[in-house]
C-alpha atoms as a PDB file:
ATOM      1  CA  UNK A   1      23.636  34.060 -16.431  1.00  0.00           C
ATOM      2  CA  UNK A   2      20.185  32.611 -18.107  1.00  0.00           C
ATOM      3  CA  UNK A   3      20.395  32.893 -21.976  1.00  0.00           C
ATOM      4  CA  UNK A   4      17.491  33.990 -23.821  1.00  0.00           C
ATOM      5  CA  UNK A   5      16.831  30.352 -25.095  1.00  0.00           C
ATOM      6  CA  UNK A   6      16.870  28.742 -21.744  1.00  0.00           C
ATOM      7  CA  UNK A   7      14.165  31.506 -20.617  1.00  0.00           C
ATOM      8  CA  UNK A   8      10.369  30.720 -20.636  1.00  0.00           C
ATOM      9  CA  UNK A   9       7.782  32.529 -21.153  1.00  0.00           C
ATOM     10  CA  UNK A  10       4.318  32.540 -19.069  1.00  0.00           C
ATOM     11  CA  UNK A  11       2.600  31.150 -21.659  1.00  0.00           C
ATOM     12  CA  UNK A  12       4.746  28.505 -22.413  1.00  0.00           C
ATOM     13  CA  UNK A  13       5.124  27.692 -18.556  1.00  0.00           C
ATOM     14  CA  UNK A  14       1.506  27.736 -18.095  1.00  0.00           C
ATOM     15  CA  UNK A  15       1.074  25.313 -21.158  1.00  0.00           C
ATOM     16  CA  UNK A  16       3.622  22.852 -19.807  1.00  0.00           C
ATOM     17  CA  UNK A  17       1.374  23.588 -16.536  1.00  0.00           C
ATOM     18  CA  UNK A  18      -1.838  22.374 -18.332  1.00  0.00           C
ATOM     19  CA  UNK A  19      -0.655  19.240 -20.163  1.00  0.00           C
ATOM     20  CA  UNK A  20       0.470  18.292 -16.703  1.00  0.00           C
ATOM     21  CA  UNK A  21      -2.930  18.418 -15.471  1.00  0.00           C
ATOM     22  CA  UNK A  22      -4.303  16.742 -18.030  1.00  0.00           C
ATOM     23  CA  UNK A  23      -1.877  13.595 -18.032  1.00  0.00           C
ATOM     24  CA  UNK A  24      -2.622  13.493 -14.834  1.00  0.00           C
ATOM     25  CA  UNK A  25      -6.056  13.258 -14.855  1.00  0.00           C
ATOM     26  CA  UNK A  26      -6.043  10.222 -17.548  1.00  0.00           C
ATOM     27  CA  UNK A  27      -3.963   8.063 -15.183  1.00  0.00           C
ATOM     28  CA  UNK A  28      -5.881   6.669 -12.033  1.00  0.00           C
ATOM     29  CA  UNK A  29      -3.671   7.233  -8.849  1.00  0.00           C
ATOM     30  CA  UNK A  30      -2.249   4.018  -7.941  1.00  0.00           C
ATOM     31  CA  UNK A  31      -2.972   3.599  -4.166  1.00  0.00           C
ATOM     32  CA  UNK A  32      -1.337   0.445  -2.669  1.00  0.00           C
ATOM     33  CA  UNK A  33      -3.928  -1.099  -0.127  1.00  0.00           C
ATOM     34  CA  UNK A  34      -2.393  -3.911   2.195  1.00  0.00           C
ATOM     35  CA  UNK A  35      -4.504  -6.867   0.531  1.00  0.00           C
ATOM     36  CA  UNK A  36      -3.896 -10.645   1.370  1.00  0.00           C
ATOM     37  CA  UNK A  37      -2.848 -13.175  -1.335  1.00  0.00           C
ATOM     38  CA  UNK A  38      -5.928 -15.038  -1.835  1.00  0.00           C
ATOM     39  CA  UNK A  39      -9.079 -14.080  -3.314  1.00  0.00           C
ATOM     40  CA  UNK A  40     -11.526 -13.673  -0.479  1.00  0.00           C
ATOM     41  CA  UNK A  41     -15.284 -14.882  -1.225  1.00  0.00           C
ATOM     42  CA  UNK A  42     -16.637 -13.929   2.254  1.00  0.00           C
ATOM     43  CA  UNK A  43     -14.339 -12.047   5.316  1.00  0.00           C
ATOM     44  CA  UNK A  44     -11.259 -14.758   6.025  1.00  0.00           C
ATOM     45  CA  UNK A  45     -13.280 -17.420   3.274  1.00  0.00           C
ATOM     46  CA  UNK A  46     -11.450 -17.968   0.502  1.00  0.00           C
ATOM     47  CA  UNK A  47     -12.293 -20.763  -2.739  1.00  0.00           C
ATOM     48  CA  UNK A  48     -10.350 -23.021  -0.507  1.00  0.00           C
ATOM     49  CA  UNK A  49     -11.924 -22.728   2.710  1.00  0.00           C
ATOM     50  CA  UNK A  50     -14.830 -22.561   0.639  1.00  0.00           C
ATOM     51  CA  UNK A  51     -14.338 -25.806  -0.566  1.00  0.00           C
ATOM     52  CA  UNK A  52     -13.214 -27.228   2.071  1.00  0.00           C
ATOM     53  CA  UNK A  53     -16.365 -26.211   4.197  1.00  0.00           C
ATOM     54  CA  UNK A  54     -18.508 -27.714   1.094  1.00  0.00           C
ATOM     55  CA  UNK A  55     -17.087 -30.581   1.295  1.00  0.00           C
ATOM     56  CA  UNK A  56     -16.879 -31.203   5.060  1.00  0.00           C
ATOM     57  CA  UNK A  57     -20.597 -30.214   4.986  1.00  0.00           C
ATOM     58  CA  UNK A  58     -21.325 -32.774   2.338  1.00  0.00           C
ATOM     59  CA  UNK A  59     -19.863 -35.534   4.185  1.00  0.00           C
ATOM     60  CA  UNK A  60     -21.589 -34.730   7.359  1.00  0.00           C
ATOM     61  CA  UNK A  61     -24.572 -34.861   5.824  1.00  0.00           C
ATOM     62  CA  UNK A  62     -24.423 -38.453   4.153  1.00  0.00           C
ATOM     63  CA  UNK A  63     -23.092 -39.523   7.429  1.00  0.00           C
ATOM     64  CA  UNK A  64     -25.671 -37.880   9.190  1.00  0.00           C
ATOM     65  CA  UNK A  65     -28.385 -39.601   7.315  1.00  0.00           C
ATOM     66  CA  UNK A  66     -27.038 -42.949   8.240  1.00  0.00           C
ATOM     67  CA  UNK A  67     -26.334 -42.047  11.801  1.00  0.00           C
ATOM     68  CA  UNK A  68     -29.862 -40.766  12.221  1.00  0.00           C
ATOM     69  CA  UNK A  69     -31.278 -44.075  10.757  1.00  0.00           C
ATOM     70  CA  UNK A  70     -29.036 -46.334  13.019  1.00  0.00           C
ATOM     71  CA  UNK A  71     -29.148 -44.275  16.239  1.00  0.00           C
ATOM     72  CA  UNK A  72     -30.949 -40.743  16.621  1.00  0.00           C
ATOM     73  CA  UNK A  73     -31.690 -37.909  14.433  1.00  0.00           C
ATOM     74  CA  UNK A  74     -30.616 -35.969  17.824  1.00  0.00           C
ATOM     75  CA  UNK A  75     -27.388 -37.198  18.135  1.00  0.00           C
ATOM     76  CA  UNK A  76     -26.724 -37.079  14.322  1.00  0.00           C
ATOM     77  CA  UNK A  77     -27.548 -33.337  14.254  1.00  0.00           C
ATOM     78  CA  UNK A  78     -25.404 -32.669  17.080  1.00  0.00           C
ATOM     79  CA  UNK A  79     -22.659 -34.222  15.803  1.00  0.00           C
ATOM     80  CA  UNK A  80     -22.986 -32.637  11.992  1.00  0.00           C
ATOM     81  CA  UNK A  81     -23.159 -29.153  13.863  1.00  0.00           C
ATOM     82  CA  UNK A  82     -20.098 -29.834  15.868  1.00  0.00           C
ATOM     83  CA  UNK A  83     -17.984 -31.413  12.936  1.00  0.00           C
ATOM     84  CA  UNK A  84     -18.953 -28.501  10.852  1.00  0.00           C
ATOM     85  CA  UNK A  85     -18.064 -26.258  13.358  1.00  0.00           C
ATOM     86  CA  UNK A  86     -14.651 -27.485  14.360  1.00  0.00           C
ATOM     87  CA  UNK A  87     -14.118 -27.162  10.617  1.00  0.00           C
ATOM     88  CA  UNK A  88     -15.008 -23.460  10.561  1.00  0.00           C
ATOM     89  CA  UNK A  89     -12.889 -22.384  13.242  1.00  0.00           C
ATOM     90  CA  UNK A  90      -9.767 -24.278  12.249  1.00  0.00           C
ATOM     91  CA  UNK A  91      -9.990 -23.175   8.528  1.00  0.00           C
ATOM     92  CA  UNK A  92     -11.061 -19.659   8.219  1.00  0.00           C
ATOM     93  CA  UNK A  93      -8.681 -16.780   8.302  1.00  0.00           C
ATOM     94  CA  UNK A  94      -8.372 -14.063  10.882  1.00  0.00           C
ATOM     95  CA  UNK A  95      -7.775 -10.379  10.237  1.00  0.00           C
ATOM     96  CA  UNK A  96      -3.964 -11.629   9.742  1.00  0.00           C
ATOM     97  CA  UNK A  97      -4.571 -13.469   7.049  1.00  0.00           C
ATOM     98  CA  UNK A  98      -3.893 -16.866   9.456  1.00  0.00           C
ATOM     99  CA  UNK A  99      -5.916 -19.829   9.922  1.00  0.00           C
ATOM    100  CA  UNK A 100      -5.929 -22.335  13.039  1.00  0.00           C
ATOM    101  CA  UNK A 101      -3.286 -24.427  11.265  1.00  0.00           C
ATOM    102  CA  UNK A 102      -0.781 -21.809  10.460  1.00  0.00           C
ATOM    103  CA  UNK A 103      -1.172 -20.113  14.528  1.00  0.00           C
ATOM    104  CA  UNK A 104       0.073 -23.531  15.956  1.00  0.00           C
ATOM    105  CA  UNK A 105       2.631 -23.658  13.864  1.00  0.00           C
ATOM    106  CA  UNK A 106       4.042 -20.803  15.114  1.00  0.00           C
ATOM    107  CA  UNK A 107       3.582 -20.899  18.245  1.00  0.00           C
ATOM    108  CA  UNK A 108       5.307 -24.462  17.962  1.00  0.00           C
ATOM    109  CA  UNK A 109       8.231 -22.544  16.480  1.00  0.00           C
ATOM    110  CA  UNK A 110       8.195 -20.261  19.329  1.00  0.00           C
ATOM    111  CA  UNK A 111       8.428 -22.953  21.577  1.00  0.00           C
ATOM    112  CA  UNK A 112      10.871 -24.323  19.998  1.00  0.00           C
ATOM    113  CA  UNK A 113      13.493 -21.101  20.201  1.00  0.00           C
ATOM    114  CA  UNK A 114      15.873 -20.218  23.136  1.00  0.00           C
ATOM    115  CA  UNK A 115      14.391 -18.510  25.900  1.00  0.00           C
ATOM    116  CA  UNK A 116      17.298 -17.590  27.973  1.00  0.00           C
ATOM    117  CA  UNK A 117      20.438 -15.478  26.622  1.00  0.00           C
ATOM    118  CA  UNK A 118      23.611 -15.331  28.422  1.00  0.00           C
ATOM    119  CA  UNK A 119      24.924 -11.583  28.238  1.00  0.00           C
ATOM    120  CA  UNK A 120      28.464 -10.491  29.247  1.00  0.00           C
ATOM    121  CA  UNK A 121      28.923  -6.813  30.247  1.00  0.00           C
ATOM    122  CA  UNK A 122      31.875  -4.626  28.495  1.00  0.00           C
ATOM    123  CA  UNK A 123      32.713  -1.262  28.456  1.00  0.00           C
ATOM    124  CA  UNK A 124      34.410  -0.107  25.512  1.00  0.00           C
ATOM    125  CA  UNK A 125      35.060   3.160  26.689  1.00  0.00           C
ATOM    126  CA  UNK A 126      36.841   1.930  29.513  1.00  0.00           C
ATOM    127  CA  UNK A 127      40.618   1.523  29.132  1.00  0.00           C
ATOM    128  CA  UNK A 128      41.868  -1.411  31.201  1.00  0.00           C
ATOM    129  CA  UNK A 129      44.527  -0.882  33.025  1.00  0.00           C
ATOM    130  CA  UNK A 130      47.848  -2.446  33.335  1.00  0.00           C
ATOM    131  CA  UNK A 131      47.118  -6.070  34.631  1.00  0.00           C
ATOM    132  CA  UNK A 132      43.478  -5.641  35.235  1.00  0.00           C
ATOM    133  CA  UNK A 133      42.575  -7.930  32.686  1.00  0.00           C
ATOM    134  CA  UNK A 134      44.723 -10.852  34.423  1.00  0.00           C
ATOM    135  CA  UNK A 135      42.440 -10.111  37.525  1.00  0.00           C
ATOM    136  CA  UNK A 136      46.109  -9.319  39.199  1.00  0.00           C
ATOM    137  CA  UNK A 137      46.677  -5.857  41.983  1.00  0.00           C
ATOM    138  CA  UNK A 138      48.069  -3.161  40.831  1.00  0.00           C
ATOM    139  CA  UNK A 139      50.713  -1.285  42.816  1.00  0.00           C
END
C-alpha cells in the first residue's frame, strides 16, 4: 500500500509537469546529422582541395604565359583547361565523402582479396552412422 508521503497531489504533479517543460525548452534538441570530417567550403571542396586547386591554377597560369609566348596562346589555353580539369576531378569529394585517390585505392584493395571460397557441406543434424564416416558399407 501507498503511504500518504509517497502520494502526490495534482498540483504538485502538474508543477513537476511544468518545470519539465520549461527545462526543456532552454536546451536545443541535439539532432545528430551524418556530417563528413572536413569543413566543406563549396559541395565536396574543402580548404584542401581548395588549396590545392589554387595552387594548381597558379602554376598553370605562369606556365601558360610562357607556353603561349614560345608556342600558341591556343595550345597553352588548352592545356591550362585540361590540367586544371584533371585536377578537379581527381581531388574533389563525392557525396561519400571520397575523392579520385581514395576510390582507386579501394578498388586496388578489392582486387587484391580472394575471389573464390572453397565451401564444404555438413549437416549437423545428421547423425552418421556406424562406419559412414570411413566411407565403408554397412551391413
Amino acid at each position: 500500500m501507498l503511504s500518504p508521503k509517497s502520494m502526490v497531489t495534482q498540483e504538485q504533479f502538474t508543477d513537476k509537469m511544468q518545470r519539465g517543460r520549461e527545462m526543456n525548452h532552454k536546451k536545443p534538441l541535439y539532432i545528430p546529422v551524418n556530417t563528413p570530417d572536413y569543413d566543406a567550403v563549396i559541395s565536396g571542396v574543402g580548404t584542401v582541395e581548395l588549396g590545392i586547386f589554387t595552387s594548381v591554377t597558379a602554376v598553370v597560369i605562369v606556365v601558360g604565359i610562357i607556353l603561349s609566348q614560345l608556342v600558341s596562346i591556343l595550345f597553352a589555353v588548352v592545356l591550362g583547361l585540361t590540367i586544371i580539369g584533371i585536377t578537379i576531378l581527381t581531388v574533389k569529394r563525392d557525396a561519400h565523402n571520397e575523392n579520385f585517390f581514395m576510390i582507386m585505392k579501394i578498388i586496388r584493395s578489392y582486387k587484391k582479396r580472394q575471389k573464390k571460397y572453397m565451401y564444404v557441406y555438413s549437416n549437423i543434424y545428421e547423425i552418421p552412422l556406424k562406419g559412414e564416416d570411413k566411407g565403408e558399407e554397412i551391413q
